[in-house]
C-alpha atoms as a PDB file:
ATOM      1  CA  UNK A   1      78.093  94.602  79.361  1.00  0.00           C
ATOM      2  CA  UNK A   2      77.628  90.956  80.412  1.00  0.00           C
ATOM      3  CA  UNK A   3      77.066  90.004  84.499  1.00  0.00           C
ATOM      4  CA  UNK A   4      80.589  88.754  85.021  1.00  0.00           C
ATOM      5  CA  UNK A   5      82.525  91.450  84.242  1.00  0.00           C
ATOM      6  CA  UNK A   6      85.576  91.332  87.111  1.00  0.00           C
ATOM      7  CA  UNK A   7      86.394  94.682  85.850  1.00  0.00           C
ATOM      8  CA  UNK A   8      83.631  96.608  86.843  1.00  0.00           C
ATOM      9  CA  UNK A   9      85.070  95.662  90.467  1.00  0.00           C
ATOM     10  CA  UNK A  10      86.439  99.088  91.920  1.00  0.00           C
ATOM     11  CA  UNK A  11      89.823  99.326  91.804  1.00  0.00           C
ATOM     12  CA  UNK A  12      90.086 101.544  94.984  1.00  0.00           C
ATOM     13  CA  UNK A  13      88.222  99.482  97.002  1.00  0.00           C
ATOM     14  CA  UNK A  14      89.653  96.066  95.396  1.00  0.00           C
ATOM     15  CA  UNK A  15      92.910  96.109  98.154  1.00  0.00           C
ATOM     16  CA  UNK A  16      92.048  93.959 100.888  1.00  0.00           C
ATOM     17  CA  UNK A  17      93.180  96.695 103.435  1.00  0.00           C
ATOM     18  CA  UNK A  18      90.889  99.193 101.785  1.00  0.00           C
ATOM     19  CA  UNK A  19      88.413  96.789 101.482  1.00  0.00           C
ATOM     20  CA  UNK A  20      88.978  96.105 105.004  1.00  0.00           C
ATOM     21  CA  UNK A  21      88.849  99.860 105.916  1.00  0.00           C
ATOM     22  CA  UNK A  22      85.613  99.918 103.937  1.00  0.00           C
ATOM     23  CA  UNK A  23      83.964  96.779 105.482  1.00  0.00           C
ATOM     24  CA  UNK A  24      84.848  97.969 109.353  1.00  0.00           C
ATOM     25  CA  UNK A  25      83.828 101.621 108.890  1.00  0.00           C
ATOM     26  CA  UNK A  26      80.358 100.362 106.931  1.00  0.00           C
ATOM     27  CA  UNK A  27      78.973  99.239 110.504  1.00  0.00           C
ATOM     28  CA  UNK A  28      80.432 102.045 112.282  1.00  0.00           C
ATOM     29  CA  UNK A  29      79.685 105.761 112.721  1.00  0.00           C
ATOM     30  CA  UNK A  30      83.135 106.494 112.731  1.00  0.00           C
ATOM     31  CA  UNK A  31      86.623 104.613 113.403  1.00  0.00           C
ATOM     32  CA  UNK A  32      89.409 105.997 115.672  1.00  0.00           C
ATOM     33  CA  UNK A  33      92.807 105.413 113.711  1.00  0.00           C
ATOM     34  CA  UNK A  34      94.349 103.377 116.141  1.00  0.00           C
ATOM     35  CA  UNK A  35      91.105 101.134 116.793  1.00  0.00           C
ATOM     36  CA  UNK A  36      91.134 100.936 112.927  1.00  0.00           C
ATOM     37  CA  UNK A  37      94.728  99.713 113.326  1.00  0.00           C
ATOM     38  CA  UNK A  38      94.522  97.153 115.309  1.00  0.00           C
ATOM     39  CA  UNK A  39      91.439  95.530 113.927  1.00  0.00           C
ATOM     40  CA  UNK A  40      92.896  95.764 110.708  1.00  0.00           C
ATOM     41  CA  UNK A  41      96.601  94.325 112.029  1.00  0.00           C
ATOM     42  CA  UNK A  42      97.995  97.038 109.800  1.00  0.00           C
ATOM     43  CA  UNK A  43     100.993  99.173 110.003  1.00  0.00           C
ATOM     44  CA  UNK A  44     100.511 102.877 110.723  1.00  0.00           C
ATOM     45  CA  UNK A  45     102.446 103.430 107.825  1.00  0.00           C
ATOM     46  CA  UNK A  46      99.955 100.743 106.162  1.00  0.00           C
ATOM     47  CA  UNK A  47      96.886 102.220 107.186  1.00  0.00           C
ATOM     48  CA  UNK A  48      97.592 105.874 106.032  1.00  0.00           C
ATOM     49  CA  UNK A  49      98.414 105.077 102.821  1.00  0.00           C
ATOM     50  CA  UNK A  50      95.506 103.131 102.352  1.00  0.00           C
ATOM     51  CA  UNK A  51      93.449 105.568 103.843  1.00  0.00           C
ATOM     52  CA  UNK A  52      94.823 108.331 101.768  1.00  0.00           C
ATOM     53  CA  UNK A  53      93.535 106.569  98.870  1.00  0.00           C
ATOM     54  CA  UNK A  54      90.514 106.029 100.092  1.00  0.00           C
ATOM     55  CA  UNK A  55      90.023 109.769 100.440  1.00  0.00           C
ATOM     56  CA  UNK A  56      91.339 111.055  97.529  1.00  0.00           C
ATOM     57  CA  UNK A  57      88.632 109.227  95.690  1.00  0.00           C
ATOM     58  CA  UNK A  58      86.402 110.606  98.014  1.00  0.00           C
ATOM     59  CA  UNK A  59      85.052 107.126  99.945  1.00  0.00           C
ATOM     60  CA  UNK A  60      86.401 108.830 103.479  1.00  0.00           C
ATOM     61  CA  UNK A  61      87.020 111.650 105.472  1.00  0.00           C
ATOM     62  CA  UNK A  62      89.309 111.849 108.395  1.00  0.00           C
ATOM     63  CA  UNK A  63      89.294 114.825 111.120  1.00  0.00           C
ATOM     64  CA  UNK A  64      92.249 115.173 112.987  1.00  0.00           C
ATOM     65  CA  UNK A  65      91.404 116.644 116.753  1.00  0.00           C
ATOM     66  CA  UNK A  66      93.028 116.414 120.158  1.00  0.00           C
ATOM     67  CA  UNK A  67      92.765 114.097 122.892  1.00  0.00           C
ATOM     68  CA  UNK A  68      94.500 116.646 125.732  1.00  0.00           C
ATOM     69  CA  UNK A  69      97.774 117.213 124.179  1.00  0.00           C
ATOM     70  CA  UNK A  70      97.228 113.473 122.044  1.00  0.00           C
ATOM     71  CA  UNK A  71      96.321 114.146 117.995  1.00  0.00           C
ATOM     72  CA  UNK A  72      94.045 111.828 117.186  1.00  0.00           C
ATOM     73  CA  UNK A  73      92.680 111.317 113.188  1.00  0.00           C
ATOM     74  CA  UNK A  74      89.102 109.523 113.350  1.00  0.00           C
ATOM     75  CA  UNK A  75      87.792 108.231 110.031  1.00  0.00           C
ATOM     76  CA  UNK A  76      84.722 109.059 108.648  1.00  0.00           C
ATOM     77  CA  UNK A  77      82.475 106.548 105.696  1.00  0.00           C
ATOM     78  CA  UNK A  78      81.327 109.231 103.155  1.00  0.00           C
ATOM     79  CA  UNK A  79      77.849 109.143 101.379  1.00  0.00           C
ATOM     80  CA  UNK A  80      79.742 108.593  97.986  1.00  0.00           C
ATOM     81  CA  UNK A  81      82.142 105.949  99.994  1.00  0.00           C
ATOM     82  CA  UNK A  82      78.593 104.134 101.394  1.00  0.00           C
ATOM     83  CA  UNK A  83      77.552 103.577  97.695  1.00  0.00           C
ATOM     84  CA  UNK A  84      80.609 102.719  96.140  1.00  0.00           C
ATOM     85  CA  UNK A  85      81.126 100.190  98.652  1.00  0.00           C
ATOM     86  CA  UNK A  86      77.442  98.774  97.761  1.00  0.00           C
ATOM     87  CA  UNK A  87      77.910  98.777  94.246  1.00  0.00           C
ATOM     88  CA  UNK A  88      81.311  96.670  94.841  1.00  0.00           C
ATOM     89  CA  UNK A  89      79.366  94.189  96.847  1.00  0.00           C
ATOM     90  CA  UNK A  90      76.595  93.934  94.179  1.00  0.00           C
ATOM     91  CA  UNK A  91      79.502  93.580  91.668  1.00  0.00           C
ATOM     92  CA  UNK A  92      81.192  91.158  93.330  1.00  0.00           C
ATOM     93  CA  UNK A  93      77.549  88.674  94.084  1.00  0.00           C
ATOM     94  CA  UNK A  94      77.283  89.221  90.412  1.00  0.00           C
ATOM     95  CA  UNK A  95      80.415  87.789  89.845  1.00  0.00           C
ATOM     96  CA  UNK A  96      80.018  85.015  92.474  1.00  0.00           C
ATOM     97  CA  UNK A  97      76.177  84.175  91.164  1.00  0.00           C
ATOM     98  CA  UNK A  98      77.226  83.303  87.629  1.00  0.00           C
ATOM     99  CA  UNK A  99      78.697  79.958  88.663  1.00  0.00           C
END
């Protein structure tokens, strides 16, 4: 397999919201959804479905818990989320190094 090989790029993480969702919740312990939200500027609709993805392959967890009587979902980076979202950056300098 040569260097620049685009499709090697993770598919999952490819989306710029879930590569959003990836790049926010790499510097943070965790991510409320609605802080998530807003820094994002995505729908709630958006955001879940992105964030569903993300967790059916396994890249995050959320918890759902109460605030009071408020639900609140908090999202979590997994260990196998952490590397997959270094391997897509060393993919992607790869990519951008062969020029």
């Amino acid at each position: 397999m040569s260097a620049f090989d685009h499709n090697a790029l993770d598919d999952v993480i490819h989306g710029r919201a879930r590569l959003g969702i990836m790049a926010y919740l790499s510097t943070a312990d965790a991510a409320d959804f609605v802080s998530l939200r807003d820094a994002l500027a995505l729908s709630d609709g958006n955001l879940s479905t992105h964030v569903a993805k993300l967790e059916d392959a396994g890249y995050v967890r959320t918890k759902k818990s109460f605030a009071g009587k408020k639900p609140q979902t908090t999202v979590v980076l997994t260990e196998a989320g952490r590397r997959a979202y270094t391997a897509y950056l060393d993919q992607l300098k790869r990519l951008l190094q062969r020029g």
